[in-house]
Protein backbone atom coordinates (compact mmCIF):
# COMPACT_ATOMS: atom_id res chain seq x y z
CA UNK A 1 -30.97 12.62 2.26
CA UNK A 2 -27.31 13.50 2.79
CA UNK A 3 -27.89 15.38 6.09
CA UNK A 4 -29.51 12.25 7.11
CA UNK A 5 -27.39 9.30 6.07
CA UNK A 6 -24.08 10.93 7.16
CA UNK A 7 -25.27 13.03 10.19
CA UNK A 8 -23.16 16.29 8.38
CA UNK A 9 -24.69 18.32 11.25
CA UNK A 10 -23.76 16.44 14.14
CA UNK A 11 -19.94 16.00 12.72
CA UNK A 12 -20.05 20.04 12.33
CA UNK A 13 -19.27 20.04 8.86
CA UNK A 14 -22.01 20.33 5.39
CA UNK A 15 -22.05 19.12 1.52
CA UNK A 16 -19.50 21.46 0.40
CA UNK A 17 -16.96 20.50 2.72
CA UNK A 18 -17.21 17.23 2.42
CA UNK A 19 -17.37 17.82 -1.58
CA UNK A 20 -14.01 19.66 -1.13
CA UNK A 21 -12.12 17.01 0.94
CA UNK A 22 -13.29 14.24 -0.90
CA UNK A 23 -11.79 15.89 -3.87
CA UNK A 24 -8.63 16.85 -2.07
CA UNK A 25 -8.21 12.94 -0.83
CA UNK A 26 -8.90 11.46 -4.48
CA UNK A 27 -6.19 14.23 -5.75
CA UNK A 28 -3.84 13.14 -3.06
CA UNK A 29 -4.00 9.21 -3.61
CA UNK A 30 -4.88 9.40 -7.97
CA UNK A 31 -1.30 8.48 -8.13
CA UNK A 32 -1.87 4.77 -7.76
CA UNK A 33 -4.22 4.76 -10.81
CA UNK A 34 -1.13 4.95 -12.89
CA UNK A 35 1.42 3.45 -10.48
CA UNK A 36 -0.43 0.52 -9.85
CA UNK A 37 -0.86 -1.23 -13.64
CA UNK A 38 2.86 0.23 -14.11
CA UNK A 39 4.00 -2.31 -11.64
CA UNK A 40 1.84 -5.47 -12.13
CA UNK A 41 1.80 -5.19 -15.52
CA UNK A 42 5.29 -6.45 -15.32
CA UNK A 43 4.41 -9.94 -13.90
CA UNK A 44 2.54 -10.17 -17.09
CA UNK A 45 -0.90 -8.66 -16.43
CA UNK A 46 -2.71 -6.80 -18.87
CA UNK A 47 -2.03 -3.46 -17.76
CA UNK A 48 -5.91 -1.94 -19.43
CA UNK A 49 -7.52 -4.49 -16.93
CA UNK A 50 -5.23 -3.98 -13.77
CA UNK A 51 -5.91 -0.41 -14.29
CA UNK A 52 -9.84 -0.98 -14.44
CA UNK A 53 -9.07 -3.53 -11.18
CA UNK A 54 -7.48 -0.59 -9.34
CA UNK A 55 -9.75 1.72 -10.32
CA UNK A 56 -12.99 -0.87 -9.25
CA UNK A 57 -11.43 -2.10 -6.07
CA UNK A 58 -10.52 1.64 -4.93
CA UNK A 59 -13.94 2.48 -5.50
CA UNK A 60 -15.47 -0.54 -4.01
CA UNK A 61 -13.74 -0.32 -1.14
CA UNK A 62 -14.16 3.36 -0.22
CA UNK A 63 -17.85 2.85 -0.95
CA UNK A 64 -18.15 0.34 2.25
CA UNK A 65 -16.47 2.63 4.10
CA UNK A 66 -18.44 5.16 3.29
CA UNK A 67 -21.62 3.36 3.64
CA UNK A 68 -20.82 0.87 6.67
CA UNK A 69 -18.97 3.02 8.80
CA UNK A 70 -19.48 6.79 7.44
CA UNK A 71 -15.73 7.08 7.58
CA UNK A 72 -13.80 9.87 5.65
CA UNK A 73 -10.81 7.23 4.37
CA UNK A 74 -10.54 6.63 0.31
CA UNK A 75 -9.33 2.97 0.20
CA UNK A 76 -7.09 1.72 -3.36
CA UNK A 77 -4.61 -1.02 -3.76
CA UNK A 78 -2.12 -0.82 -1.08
CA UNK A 79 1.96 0.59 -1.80
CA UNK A 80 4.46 -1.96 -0.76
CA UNK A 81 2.20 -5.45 -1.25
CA UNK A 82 1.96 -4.34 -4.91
CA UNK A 83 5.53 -4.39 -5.28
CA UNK A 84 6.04 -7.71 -3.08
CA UNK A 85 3.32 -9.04 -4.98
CA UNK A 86 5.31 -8.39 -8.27
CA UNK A 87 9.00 -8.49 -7.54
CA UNK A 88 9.54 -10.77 -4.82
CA UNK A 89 6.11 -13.27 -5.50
CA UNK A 90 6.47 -13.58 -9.43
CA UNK A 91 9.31 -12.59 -10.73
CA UNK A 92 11.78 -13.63 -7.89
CA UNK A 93 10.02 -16.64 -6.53
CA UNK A 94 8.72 -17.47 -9.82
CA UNK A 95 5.14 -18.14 -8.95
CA UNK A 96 2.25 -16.99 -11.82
CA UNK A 97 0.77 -13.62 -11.01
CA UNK A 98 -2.86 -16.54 -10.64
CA UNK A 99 -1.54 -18.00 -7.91
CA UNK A 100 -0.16 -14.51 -6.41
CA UNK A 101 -3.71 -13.27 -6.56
CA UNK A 102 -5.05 -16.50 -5.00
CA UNK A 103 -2.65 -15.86 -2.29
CA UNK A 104 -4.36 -12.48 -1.98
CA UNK A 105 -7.60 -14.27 -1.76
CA UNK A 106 -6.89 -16.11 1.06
CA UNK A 107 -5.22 -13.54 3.01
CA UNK A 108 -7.92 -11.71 2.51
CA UNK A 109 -10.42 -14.37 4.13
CA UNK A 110 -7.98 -14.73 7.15
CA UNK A 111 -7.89 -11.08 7.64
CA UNK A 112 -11.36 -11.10 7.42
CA UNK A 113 -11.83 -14.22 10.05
CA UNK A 114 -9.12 -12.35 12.30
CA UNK A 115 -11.64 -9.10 12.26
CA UNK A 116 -14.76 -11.04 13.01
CA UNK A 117 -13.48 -13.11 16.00
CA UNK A 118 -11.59 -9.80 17.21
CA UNK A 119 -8.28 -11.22 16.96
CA UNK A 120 -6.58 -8.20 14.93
CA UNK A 121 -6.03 -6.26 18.20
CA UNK A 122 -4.11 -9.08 19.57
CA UNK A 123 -1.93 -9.96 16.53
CA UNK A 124 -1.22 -6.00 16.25
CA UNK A 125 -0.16 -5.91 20.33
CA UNK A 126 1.85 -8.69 19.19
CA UNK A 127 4.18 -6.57 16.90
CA UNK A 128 6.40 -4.86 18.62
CA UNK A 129 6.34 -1.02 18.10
CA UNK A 130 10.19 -1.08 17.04
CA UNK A 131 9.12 -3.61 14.55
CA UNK A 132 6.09 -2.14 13.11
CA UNK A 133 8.58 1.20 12.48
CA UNK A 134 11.46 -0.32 10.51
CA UNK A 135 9.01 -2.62 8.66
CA UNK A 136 6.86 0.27 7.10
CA UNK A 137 11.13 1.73 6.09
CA UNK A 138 11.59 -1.64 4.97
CA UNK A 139 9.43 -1.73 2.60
CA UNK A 140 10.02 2.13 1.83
CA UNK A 141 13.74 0.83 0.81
CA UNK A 142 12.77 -2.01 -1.18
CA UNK A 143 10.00 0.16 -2.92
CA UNK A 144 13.55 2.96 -3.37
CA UNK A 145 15.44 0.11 -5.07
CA UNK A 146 12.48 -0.65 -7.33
CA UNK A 147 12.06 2.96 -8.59
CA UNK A 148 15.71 3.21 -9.08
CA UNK A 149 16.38 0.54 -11.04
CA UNK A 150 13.32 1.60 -12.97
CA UNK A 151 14.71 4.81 -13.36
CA UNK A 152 18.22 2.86 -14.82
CA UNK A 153 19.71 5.03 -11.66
CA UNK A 154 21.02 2.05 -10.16
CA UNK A 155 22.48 -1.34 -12.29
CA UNK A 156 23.16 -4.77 -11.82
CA UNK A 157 27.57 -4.90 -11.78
CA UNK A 158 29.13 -8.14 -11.27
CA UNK A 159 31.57 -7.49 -8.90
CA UNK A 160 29.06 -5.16 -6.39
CA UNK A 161 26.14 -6.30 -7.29
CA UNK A 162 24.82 -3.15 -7.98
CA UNK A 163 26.47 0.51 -8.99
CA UNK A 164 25.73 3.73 -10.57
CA UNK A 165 24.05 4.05 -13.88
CA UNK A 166 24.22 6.15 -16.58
CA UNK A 167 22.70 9.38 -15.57
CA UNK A 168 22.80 10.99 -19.18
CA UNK A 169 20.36 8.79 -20.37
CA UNK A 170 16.82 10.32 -20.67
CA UNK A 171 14.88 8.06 -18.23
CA UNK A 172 17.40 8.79 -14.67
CA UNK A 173 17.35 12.55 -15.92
CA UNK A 174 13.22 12.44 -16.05
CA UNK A 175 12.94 10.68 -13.08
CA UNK A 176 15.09 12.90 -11.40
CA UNK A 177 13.31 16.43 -12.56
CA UNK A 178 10.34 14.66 -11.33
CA UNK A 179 11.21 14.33 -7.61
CA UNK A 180 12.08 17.55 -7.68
CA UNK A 181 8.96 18.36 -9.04
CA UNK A 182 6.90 16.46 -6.34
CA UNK A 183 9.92 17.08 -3.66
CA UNK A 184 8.67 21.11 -3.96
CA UNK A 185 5.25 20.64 -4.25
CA UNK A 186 4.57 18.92 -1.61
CA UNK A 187 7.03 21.05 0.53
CA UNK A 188 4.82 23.83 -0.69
CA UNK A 189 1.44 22.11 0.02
CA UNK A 190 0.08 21.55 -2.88
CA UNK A 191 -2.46 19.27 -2.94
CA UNK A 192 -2.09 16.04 -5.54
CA UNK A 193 1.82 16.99 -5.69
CA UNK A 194 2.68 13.54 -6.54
CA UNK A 195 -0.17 13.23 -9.36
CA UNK A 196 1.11 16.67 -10.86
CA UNK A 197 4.89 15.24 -10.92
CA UNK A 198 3.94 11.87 -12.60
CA UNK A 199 1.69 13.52 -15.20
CA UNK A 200 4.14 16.25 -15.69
CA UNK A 201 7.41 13.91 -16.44
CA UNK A 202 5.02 11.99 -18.89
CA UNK A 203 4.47 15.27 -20.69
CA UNK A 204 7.89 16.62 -20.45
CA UNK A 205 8.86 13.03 -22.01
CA UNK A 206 6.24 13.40 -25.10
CA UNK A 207 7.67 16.47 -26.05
CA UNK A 208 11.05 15.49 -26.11
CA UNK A 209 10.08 12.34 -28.14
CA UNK A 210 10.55 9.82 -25.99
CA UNK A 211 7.58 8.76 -24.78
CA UNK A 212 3.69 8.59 -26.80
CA UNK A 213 0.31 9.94 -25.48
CA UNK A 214 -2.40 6.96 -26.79
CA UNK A 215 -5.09 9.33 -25.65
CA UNK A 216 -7.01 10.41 -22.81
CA UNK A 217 -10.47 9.51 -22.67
CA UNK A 218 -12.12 6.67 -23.91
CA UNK A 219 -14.76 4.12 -23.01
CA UNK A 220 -13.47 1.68 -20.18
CA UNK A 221 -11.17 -1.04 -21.31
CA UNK A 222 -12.24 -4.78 -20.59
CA UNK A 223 -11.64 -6.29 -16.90
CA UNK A 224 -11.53 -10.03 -18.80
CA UNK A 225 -8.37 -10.87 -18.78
CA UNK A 226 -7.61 -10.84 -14.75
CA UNK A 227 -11.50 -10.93 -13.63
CA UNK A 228 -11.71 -13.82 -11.33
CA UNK A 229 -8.27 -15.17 -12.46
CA UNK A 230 -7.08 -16.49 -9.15
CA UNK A 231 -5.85 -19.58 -8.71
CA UNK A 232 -6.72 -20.69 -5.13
CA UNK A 233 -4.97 -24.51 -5.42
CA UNK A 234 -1.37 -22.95 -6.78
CA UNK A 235 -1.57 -20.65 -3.58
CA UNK A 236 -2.05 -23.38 -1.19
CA UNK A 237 1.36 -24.41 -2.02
CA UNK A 238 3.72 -24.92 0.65
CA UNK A 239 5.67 -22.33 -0.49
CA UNK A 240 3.20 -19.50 0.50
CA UNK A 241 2.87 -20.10 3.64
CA UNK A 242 5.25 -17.22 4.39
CA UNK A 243 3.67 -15.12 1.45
CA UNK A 244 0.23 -15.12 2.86
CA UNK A 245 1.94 -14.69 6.44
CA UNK A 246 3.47 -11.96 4.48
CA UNK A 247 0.37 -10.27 3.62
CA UNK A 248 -1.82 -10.43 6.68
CA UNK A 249 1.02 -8.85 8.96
CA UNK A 250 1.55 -5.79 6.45
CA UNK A 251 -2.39 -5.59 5.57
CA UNK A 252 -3.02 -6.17 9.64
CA UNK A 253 -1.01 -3.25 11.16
CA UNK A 254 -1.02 -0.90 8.06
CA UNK A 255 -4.58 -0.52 7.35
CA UNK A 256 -5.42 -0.43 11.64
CA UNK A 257 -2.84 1.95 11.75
CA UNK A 258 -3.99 4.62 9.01
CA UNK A 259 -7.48 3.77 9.92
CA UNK A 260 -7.17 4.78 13.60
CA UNK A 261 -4.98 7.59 12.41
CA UNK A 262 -7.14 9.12 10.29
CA UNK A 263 -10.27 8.39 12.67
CA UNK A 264 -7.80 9.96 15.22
CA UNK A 265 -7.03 12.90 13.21
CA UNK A 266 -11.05 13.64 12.46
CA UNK A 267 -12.01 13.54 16.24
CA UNK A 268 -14.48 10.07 15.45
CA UNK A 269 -12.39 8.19 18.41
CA UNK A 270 -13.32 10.43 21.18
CA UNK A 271 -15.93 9.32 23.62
CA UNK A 272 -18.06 12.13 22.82
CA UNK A 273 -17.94 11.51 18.95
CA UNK A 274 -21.22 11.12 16.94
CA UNK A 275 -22.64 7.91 16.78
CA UNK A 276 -20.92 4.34 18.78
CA UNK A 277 -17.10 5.47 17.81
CA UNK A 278 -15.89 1.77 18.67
CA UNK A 279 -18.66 0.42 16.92
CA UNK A 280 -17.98 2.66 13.82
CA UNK A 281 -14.03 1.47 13.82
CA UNK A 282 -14.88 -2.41 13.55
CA UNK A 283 -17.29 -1.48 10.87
CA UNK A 284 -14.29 0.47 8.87
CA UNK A 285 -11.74 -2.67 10.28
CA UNK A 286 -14.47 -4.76 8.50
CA UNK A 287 -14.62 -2.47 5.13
CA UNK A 288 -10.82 -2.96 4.26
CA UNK A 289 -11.28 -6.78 4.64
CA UNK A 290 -13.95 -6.69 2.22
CA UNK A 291 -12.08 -4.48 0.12
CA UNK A 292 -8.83 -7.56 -0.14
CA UNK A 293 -11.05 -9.68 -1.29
CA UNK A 294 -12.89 -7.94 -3.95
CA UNK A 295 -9.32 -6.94 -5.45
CA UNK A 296 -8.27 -10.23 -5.45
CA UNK A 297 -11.34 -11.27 -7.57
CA UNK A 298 -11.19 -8.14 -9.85
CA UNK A 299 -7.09 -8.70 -10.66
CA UNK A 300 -5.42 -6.32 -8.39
CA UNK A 301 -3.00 -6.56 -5.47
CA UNK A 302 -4.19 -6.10 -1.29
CA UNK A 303 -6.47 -2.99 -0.81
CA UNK A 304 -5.57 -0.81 1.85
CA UNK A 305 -6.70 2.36 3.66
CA UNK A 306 -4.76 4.94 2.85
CA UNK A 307 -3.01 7.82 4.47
CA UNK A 308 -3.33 10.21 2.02
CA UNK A 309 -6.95 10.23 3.55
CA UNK A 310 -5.75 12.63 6.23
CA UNK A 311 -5.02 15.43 3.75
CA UNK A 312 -9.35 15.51 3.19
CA UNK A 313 -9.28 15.13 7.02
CA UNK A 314 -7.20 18.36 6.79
CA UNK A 315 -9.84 19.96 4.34
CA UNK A 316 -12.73 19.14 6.80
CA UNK A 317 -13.91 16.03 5.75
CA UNK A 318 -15.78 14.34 8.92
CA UNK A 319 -17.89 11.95 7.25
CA UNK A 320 -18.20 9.04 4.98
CA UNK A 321 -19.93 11.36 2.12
CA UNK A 322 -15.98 12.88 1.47
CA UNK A 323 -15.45 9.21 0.54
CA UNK A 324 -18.49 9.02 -0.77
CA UNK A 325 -16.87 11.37 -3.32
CA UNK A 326 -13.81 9.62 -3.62
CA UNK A 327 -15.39 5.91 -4.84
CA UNK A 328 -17.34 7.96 -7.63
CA UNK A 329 -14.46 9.78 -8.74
CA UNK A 330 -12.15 6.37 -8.81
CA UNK A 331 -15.32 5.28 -11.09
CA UNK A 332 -14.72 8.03 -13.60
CA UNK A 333 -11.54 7.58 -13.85
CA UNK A 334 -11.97 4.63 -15.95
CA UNK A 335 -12.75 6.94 -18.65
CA UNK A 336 -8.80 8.05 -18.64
CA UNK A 337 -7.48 4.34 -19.82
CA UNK A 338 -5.72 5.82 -22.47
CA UNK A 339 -3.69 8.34 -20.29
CA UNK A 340 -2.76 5.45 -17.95
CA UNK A 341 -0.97 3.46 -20.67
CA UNK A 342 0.66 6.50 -21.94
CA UNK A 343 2.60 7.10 -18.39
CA UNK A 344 5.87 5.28 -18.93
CA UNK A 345 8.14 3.59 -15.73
CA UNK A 346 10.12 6.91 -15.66
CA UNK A 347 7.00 8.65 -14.60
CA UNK A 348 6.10 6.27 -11.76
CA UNK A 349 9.49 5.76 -10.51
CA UNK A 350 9.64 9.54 -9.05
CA UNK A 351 6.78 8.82 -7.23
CA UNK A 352 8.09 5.27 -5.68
CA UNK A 353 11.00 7.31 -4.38
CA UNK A 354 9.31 9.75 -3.20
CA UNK A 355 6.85 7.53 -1.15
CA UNK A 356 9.91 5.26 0.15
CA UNK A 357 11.65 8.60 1.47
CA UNK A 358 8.57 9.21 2.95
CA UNK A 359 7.91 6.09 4.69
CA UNK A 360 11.54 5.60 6.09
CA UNK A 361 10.97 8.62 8.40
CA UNK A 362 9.23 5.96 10.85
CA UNK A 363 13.05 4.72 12.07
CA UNK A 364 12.92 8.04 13.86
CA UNK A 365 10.72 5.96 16.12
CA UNK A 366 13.31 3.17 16.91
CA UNK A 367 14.95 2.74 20.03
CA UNK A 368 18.45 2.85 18.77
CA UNK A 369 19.94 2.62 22.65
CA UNK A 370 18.24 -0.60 22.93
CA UNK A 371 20.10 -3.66 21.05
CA UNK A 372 17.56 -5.92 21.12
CA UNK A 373 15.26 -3.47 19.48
CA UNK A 374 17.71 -1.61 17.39
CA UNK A 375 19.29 -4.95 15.86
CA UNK A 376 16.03 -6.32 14.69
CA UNK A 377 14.77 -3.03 13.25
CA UNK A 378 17.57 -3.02 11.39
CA UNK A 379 17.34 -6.16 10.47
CA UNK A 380 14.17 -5.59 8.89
CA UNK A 381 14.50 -2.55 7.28
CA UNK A 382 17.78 -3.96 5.28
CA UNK A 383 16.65 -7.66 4.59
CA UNK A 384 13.92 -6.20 2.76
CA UNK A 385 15.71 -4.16 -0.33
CA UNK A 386 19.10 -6.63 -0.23
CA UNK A 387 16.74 -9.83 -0.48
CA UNK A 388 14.41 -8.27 -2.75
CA UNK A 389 11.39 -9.72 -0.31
CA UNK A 390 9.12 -8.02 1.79
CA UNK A 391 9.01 -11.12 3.33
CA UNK A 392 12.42 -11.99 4.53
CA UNK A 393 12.55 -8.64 6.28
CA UNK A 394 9.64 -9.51 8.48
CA UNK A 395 11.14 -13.05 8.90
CA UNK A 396 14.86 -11.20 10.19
CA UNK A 397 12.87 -9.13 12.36
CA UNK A 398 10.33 -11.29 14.06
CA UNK A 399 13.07 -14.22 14.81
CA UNK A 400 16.14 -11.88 15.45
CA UNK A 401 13.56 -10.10 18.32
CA UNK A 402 12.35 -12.97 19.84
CA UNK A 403 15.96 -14.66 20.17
CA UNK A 404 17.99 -11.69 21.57
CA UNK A 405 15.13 -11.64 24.11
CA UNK A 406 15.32 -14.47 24.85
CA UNK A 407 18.83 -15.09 25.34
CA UNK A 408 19.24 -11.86 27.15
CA UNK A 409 16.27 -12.78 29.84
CA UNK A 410 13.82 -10.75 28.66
CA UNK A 411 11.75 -13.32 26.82
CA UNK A 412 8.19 -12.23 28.39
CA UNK A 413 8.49 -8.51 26.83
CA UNK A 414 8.04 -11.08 23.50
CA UNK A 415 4.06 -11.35 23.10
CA UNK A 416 2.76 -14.62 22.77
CA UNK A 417 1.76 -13.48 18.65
CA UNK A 418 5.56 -12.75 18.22
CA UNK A 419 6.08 -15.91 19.07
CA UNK A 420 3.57 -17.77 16.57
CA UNK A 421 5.03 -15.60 14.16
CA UNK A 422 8.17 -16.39 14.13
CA UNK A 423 8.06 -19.91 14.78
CA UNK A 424 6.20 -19.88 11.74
CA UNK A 425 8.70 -17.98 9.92
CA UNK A 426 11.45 -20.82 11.25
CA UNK A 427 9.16 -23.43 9.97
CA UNK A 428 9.23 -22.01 6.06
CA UNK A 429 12.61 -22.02 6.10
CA UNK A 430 13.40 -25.40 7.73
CA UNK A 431 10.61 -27.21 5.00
CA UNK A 432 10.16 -24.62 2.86
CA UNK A 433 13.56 -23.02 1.86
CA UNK A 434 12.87 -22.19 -1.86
C-alpha cells in the first residue's frame, strides 16, 4: 500500500528510509512544541491548549502535504509570525490574542485565494531579492531581542533604552550554557541539536532548584479554551490592515521559499522527476494554505513549511510517507503535555537566539554596493527589533525601495506588487497611525 501511494520505487528510496528521515525531520523541528505555547502563552493563552494547537496544526498540515502532494516537508506553526503575533499584535498594539487569531484567519483565506488564482508567483517576483534577505534577518533580530530579554540578558534603562543585565542571575547563565549546548551540536551534526539544548537547560534548571518537572506523560490536555476562538469582526478593524498585510508577505515568500528549497534539495523540481513536478508544487503551495487556516481555528499562530525539512531530505527522505511520519509523531506528542509546561522561558530563549543567528546569515545576500538596495535592507532588518514590529520593518523596506528608485530614475526595476505594497503601507500610516 505504501509502495503504491508514495511511488517509494520510482523516487529510489523504500520504508526504512523514509521511516528514518521522517524521524530525523520531526527531531529537527520538535523544538517548536515547547517554543511555541512558551511564547503565546504570554498574550494570555492557555499554554495546555496552544500546545495541543501546535501539536494538531503541525500534524494537520504535514498530513496534506503528505497526502496531496507526496512531499517530504513537516509543516508546524511558523518562527517569526508567532512572535509578531504576540509581541508586536497583543501586547504592543494592544489587540486580544481573538482578534490576532482572526487576523490569522483571514490571512489565511487571502493566501489561499492568492494560490488558487496563481497570483503568489507574482506577489513573490514582486519582492525584491534584497528585500526578501534582510526581512527573513529582520525578523531573526527581533526574534534575538525577544530571547534576550527573556533570558534578563538585556533590560529596559531609562536613559538607553536598553543595557546589560545581570548576568549572575540563574536564567542569563542557563540560557547562555544552552547556546553553547545547541551552538556545538549542531556544529557537530547532531541531529535535534536544538531539542537536546532546550530539554537539557530545563533539566540542568530542575536540579539546581530553580525550575519544576509537572511530569511527562499524560493524557492530552483540553483544546477548549482557544478552539475556534477567533474573532473575525475585531480583525476587520482598520488597524489590521497592515497586520494581515503583515502576514501574507512573510507566510507568501517564506513557505514558497522553503517549499521550493526543499523540493529543490530532493530532486522533485527536475523535469524528469516522478510524477507532474509543477503540478505536485501547487498541490504543496495549496497544503500550507490549508494548514493557516486550520491553526487559526485550533488557537495557534500562521503554519509554515519548515526548513528543518531539508535535514530528512539529507537522510533520504523523497516522499510524502517521511512526512507521513512526521504528522503521526506531532500526534503523539500530545501525550508529553506535562513536559511542555515544565520547560521554563530560559529554556526557549537559547533556542530563539540560536534561530535569529541563524536566519541573519541571509544579509550575506545583500547588495551592499548598491544604495538603493543596501539602504532599504537595512532598513528592514533594523526597524524590525528597534520598533518591536515585524511589520514596520516590511513597511521601511517596501517604501524606502520604491522611493530611492524612484527618485534616482530607476523606478521600473520597482515591480508593479512593490508598488501595491507599499502604497498600502503609506495608506496605514496616513489613516491608520495607531
Amino acid at each position: 500500500m505504501l509502495e503504491s501511494f508514495f511511488k517509494l520505487k520510482e523516487h529510489g528510496t523504500n520504508v526504512r528510509t523514509e521511516v528514518i528521515a521522517g524521524l530525523t525531520t520531526f527531531l529537527t523541528m520538535a523544538y517548536i512544541l515547547f517554543v511555541n505555547p512558551t511564547l503565546l502563552s504570554q498574550t494570555g493563552m492557555d499554554h495546555n491548549s496552544v500546545f495541543v494547537a501546535t501539536c494538531l496544526a503541525a500534524a494537520i498540515g504535514t498530513l496534506v502535504m503528505a497526502l496531496a502532494a507526496n512531499y517530504p516537508v513537516g509543516m508546524a506553526p511558523g518562527m517569526g509570525l508567532n512572535a509578531f503575533f504576540t509581541f508586536a499584535v497583543v501586547k504592543t498594539m494592544g489587540y486580544s490574542w481573538e482578534a490576532a487569531l482572526g487576523a490569522v484567519f483571514i490571512s489565511g483565506c487571502i493566501f489561499l485565494a492568492i494560490t488558487i488564482l496563481g497570483l503568489r508567483a507574482w506577489l513573490i517576483a514582486g519582492i525584491p531579492h534584497t528585500l526578501r534577505c534582510s526581512i527573513t534577518a529582520g525578523i531573526g533580530l527581533f526574534l534575538a531581542i525577544i530571547a534576550l530579554s527573556n533570558a534578563g540578558i538585556i533590560v529596559d534603562h531609562p536613559a538607553t533604552l536598553v543595557t546589560l543585565g545581570d548576568l549572575h542571575k540563574p536564567a542569563a547563565l542557563l540560557t547562555v550554557l544552552g547556546f553553547f549546548i545547541i551552538g556545538v551540536l549542531d556544529a557537530l551534526r547532531v541531529r535535534g541539536a536544538i531539542l537536546i539544548g532546550i530539554l537539557a537547560v530545563t533539566v540542568i534548571g530542575t536540579l539546581l532548584g530553580f525550575n519544576e518537572i509537572k511530569g511527562v506523560f499524560s493524557a492530552p490536555p483540553s483544546i477548549a479554551p482557544t478552539f475556534f476562538k477567533l474573532d473575525l469582526a475585531g480583525a476587520l478593524q482598520g488597524g489590521f490592515v497592515a497586520v494581515v498585510l503583515t502576514m501574507v508577505l512573510v507566510e507568501v515568500f517564506d513557505a514558497t521559499g522553503t517549499l521550493m528549497g526543499v523540493a529543490k534539495r530532493a530532486g522533485l523540481l527536475r523535469e524528469d522527476a516522478p510524477g507532474n513536478p509543477q503540478k505536485r508544487l501547487g498541490r504543496a503551495l495549496f497544503a500550507d494554505s490549508i494548514a493557516i487556516l486550520a491553526g487559526s481555528l485550533l488557537g495557534t499562530s500562521s503554519t509554515t513549511a519548515y526548513v528543518e525539512s531539508a535535514s530528512g531530505v539529507q537522510a533520504g527522505g523523497r516522499t510524502g510517507l517521511t512526512a507521513l511520519v512526521v504528522a503521526v509523531l506531532f500526534v503523539l506528542s500530545l501525550f508529553i503535555a506535562p513536559l511542555a509546561t515544565s520547560v521554563p522561558a530560559y529554556a526557549t530563549a537559547p533556542a530563539l537566539l540560536y534561530v535569529a543567528g541563524v536566519m541573519m546569515r541571509e544579509l550575506v545576500e545583500v547588495n551592499w554596493d548598491d544604495v538603493t538596495e543596501a539602504a532599504p535592507a537595512a532598513l528592514t532588518a533594523l526597524a524590525m527589533p528597534f520598533t518591536y514590529s515585524i511589520a514596520n520593518g516590511l513597511a521601511f523596506g517596501f517604501i524606502s525601495y520604491s522611493v530611492l528608485k524612484l527618485c534616482t530614475g530607476r523606478g521600473r526595476e520597482v515591480h508593479p506588487a512593490a508598488w501595491v505594497i507599499s502604497v498600502l503601507f503609506i495608506i496605514k500610516y496616513t489613516f491608520f497611525p495607531g
